[in-house]
Structures are given as structure tokens and as C-alpha cells.
Protein backbone atom coordinates (compact mmCIF):
# COMPACT_ATOMS: atom_id res chain seq x y z
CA UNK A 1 59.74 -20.43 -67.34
CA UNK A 2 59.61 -22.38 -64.32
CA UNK A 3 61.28 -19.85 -62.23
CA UNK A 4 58.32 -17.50 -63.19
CA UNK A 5 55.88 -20.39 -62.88
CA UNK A 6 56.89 -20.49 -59.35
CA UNK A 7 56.61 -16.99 -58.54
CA UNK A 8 53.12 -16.43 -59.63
CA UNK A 9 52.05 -19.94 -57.78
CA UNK A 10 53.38 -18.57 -54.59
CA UNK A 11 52.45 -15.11 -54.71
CA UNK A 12 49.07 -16.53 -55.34
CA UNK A 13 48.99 -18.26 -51.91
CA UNK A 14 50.61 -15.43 -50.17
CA UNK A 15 47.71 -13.49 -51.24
CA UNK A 16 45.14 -15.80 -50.18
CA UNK A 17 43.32 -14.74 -47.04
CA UNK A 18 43.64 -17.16 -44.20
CA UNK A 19 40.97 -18.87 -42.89
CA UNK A 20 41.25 -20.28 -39.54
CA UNK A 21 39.12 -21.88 -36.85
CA UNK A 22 41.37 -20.23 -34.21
CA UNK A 23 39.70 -17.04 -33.66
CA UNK A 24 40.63 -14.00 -31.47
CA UNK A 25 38.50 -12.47 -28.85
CA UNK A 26 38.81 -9.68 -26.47
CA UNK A 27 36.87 -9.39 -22.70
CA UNK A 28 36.11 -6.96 -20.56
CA UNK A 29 38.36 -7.05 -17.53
CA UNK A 30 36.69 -4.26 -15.66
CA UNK A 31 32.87 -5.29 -16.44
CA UNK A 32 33.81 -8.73 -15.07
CA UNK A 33 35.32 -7.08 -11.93
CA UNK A 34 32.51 -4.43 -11.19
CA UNK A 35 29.30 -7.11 -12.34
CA UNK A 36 30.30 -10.50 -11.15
CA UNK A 37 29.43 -11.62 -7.70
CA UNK A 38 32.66 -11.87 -6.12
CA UNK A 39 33.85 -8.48 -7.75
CA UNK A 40 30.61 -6.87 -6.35
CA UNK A 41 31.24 -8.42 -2.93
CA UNK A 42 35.07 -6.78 -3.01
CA UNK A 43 33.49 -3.64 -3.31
CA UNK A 44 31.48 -3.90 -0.96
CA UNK A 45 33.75 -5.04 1.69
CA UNK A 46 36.34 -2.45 0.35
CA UNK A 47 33.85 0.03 0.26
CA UNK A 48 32.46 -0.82 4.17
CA UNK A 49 36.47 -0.82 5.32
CA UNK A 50 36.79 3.04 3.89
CA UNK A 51 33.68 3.89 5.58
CA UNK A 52 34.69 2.44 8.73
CA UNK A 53 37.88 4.48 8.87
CA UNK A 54 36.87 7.76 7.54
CA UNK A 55 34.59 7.72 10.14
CA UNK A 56 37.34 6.99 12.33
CA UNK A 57 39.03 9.60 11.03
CA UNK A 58 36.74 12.37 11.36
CA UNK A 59 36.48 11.68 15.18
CA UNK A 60 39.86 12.22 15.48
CA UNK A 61 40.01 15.06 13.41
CA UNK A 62 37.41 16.40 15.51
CA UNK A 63 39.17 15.70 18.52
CA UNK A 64 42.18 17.18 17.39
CA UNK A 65 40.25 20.62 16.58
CA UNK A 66 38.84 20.98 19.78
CA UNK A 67 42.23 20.25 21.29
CA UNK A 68 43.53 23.15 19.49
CA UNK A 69 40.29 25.43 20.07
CA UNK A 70 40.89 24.71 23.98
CA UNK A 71 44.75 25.19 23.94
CA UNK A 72 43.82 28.44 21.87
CA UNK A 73 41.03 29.80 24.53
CA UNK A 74 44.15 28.67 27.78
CA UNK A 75 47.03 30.71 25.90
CA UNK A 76 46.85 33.64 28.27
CA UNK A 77 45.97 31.43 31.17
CA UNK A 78 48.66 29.21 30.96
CA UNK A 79 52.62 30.47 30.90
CA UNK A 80 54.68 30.56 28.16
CA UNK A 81 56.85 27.39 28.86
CA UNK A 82 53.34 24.89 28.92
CA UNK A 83 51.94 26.42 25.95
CA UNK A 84 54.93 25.58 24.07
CA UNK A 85 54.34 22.27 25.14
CA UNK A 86 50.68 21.70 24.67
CA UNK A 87 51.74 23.12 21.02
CA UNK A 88 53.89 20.23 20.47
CA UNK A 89 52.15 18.38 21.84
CA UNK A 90 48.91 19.14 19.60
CA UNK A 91 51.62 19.25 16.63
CA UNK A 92 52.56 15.56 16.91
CA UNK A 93 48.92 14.55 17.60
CA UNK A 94 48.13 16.04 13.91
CA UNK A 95 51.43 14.26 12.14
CA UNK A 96 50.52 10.95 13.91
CA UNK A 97 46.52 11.51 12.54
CA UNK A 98 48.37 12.61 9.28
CA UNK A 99 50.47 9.20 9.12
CA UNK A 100 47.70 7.15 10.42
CA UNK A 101 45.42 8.33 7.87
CA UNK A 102 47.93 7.57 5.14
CA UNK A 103 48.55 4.33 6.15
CA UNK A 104 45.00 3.38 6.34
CA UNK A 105 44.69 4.64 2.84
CA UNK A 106 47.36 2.74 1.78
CA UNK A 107 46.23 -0.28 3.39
CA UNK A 108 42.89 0.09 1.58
CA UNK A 109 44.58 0.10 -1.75
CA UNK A 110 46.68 -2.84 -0.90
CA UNK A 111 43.73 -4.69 -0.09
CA UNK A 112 41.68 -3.45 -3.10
CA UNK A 113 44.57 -4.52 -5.35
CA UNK A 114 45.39 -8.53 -3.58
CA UNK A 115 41.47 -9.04 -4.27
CA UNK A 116 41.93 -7.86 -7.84
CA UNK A 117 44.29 -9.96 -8.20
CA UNK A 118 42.96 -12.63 -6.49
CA UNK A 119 40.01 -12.89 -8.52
CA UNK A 120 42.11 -12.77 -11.96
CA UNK A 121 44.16 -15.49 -10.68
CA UNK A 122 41.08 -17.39 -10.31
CA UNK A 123 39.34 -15.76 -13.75
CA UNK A 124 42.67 -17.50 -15.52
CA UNK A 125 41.54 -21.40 -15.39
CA UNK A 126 37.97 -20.28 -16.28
CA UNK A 127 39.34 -18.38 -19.67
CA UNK A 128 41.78 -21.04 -20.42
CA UNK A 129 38.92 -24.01 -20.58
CA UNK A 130 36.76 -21.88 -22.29
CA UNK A 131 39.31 -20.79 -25.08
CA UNK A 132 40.13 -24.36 -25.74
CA UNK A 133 36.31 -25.41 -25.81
CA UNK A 134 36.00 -22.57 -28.19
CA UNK A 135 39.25 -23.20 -29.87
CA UNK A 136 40.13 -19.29 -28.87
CA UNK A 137 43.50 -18.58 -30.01
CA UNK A 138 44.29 -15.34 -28.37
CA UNK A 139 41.74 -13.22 -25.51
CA UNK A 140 42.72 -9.41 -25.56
CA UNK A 141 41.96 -7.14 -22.83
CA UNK A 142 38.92 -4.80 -24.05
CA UNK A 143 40.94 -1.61 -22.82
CA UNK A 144 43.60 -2.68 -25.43
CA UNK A 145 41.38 -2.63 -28.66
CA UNK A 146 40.65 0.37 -30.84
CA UNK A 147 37.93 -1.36 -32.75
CA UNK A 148 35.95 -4.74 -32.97
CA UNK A 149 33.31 -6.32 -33.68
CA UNK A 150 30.26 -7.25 -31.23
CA UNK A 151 30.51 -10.62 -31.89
CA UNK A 152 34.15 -11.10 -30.81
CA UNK A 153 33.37 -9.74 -27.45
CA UNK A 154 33.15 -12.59 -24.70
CA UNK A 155 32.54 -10.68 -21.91
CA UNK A 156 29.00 -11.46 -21.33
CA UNK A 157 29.87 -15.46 -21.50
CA UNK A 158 32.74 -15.22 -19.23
CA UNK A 159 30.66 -13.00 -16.81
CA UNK A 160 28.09 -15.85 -16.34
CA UNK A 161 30.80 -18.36 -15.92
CA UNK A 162 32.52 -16.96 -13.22
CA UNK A 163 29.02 -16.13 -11.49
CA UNK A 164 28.65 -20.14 -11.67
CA UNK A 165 31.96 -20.93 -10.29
CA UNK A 166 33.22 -18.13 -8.31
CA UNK A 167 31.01 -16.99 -5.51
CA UNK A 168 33.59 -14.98 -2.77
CA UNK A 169 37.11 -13.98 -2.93
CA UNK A 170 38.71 -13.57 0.63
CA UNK A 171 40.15 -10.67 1.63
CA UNK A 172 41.57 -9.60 4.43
């Protein structure tokens, strides 16, 4: 009798929904990085830096192409030994533009991604004070929930937060 007591007693409080002041919450990582202040000024600057070397770019790319459009108008002028030359010459221009464009490239994305990370580093403090003045157990990344409600979402919040207290991140 007790034995069966027991059993419906706890599977009666197994079944009993819990109810917790801890809540979880997810935010939008990207909204904060594309809206905020500092994630609108790392655009910009990242966006000013690709400008700056495309244009670059397409002056040397230019330059290469009339190289090639003069060495192609002097290939009966000059003999056979020069033109081979000239050809190799206009051959390692292109794989040095080629590597020099890549590398700029890369160094775009490697500054793109040390300012990302530079602002989460400093988005971290701002979450954690807010989750314990909202007693927040758990903040998910938006991108990794299938479903939830409106009300769970603290992106908005968060967004004005770091506006207050984040102005700039440096980059180099």
C-alpha cells in the first residue's frame, strides 16, 4: 500500500509543469551587428577599405591590359628572343596582380572577422548583466531557433544597450 502510495505521489510531481523565474531568451546576433552603431561603423570602414582597393585593382588591371595590347601591336617589330621576354614578363605582372588581389581579399576578411569578434567580446559583459538583472537563465542565438515566441526575443533591448555603451570598435 505504501509502495503504491509512493508511486502515485511522485508520478504526480513528475507530471507537474515547472514553473520557474529563470526564463530563456534568444537574440539576434546579426541584427545587433548590422543596426548598432559600432556594427554600422565596421561596415562602413570595411566597406570604404574594399572600395579603396578594387579601385586599386582596376588600375592595375588596366595597366596590365594595355601592357599586353602594346606587346601585342610590337610582336612583329620586335625579335623573337624579346618577345619571349616581354611575355614573361607581362605573365608574372598578372600572377603578382593575381596574388596581390587575393591577399587583399583575404586581408579584408580578416579584418571583417577581428571586428566581429571584437564587438561580441564586448556584447558578452553587456548580456551577462542584463541576464542576471533579468534573472535570464540561458540567451540562444536567433539563427539557432525553429520557433518562439515574440516576447522571448531580446534583441531590440540589447540593441539599445549596446548603442548606450558601445560607440566604435577599432579596427585596423
Amino acid at each position: 500500500m505504501m509502495k503504491i502510495l509512493t508511486s502515485i505521489l511522485l508520478l504526480f510531481l513528475i507530471s507537474l509543469p515547472g514553473y520557474s523565474k529563470e526564463k530563456i531568451v534568444y537574440l539576434d546576433v546579426e541584427k545587433i551587428m548590422q543596426e548598432s552603431i559600432a556594427g554600422k561603423a565596421i561596415i562602413a570602414k570595411i566597406k570604404k577599405k574594399r572600395e579603396t582597393s578594387i579601385a586599386s585593382f582596376k588600375k592595375k588591371e588596366k595597366d596590365i591590359f594595355e601592357k599586353e595590347k602594346k606587346l601585342i601591336s610590337q610582336k612583329n617589330v620586335l625579335s623573337e628572343e624579346e618577345f619571349k621576354k616581354k611575355i614573361q614578363d607581362l605573365r608574372a605582372d598578372i600572377a603578382n596582380y593575381q596574388k596581390d588581389r587575393s591577399k587583399a581579399s583575404n586581408d579584408i576578411t580578416q579584418t571583417r572577422v577581428k571586428a566581429s569578434t571584437n564587438l561580441i567580446k564586448k556584447l558578452a559583459p553587456i548580456l551577462e548583466t542584463y541576464s542576471k538583472e533579468n534573472s535570464i537563465r540561458i540567451i540562444v542565438q536567433k539563427k539557432h531557433i525553429v520557433m518562439g515566441s515574440k516576447e522571448d526575443d531580446i534583441t531590440k533591448d540589447i540593441l539599445n544597450l549596446v548603442n548606450q555603451k558601445i560607440k566604435s570598435i577599432k579596427i585596423d
